[in-house]
C-alpha atoms as a PDB file:
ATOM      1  CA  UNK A   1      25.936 -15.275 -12.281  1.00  0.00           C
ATOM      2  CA  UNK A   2      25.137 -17.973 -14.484  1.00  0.00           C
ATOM      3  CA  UNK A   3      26.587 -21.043 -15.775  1.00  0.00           C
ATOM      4  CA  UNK A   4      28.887 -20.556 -18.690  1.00  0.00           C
ATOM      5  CA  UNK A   5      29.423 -16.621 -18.008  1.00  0.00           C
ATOM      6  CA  UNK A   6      32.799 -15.173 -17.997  1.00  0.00           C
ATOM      7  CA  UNK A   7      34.305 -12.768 -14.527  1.00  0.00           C
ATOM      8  CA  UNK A   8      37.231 -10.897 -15.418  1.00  0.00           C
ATOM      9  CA  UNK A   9      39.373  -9.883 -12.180  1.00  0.00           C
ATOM     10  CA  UNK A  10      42.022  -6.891 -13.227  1.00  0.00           C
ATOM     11  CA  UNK A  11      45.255  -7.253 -10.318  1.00  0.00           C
ATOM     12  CA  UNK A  12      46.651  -9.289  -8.333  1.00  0.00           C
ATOM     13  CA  UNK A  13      48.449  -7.467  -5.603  1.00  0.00           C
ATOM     14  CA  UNK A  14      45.293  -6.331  -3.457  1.00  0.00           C
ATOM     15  CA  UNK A  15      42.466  -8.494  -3.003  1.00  0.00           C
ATOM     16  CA  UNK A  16      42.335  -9.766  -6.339  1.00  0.00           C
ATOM     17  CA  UNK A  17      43.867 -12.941  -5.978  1.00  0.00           C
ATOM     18  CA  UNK A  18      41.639 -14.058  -3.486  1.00  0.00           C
ATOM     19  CA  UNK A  19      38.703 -13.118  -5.071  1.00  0.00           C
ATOM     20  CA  UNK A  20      39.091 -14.935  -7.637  1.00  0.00           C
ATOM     21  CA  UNK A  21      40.020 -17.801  -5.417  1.00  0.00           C
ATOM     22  CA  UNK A  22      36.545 -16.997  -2.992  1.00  0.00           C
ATOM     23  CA  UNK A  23      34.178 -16.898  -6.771  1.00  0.00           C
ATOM     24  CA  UNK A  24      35.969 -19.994  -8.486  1.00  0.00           C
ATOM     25  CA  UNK A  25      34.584 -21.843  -4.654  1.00  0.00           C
ATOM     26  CA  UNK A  26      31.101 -19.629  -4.686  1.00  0.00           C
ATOM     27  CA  UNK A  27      30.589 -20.101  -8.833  1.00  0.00           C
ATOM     28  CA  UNK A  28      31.975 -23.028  -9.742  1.00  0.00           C
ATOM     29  CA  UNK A  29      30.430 -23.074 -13.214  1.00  0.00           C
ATOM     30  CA  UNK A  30      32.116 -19.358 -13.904  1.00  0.00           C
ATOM     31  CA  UNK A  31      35.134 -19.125 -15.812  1.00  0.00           C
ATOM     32  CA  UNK A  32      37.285 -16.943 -14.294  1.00  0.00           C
ATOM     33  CA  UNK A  33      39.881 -15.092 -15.527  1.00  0.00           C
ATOM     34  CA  UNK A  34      42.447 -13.049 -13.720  1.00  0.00           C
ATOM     35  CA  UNK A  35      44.668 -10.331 -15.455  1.00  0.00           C
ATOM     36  CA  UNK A  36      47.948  -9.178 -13.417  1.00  0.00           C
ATOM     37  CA  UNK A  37      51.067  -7.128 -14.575  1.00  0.00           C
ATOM     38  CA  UNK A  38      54.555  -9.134 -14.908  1.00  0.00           C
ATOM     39  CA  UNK A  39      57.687  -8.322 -16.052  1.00  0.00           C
ATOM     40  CA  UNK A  40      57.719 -10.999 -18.323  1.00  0.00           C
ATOM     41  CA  UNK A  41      54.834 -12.289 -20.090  1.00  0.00           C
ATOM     42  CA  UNK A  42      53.894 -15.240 -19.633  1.00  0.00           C
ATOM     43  CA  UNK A  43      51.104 -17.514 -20.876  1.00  0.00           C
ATOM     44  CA  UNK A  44      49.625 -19.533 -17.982  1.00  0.00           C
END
């Protein structure tokens, strides 16, 4: 991916935590977002 290009991970519970952890070390210059389900929601 490029510089400046967006990832969007959907969940948390299975690997997608660290994935996103693993592509914000391999693609620094990626934002990253990460969507997971909570009872509340909260803005992070």
């Amino acid at each position: 991916m490029k510089k400046g290009e967006n990832l969007v991970i959907v969940g948390c519970g299975g690997v997608g935590a660290p994935a996103a952890m693993l592509s914000r070390k391999l693609m620094p210059g990626v934002n990253i977002t990460l969507i997971r389900a909570e009872d509340r929601f909260i803005v992070r």
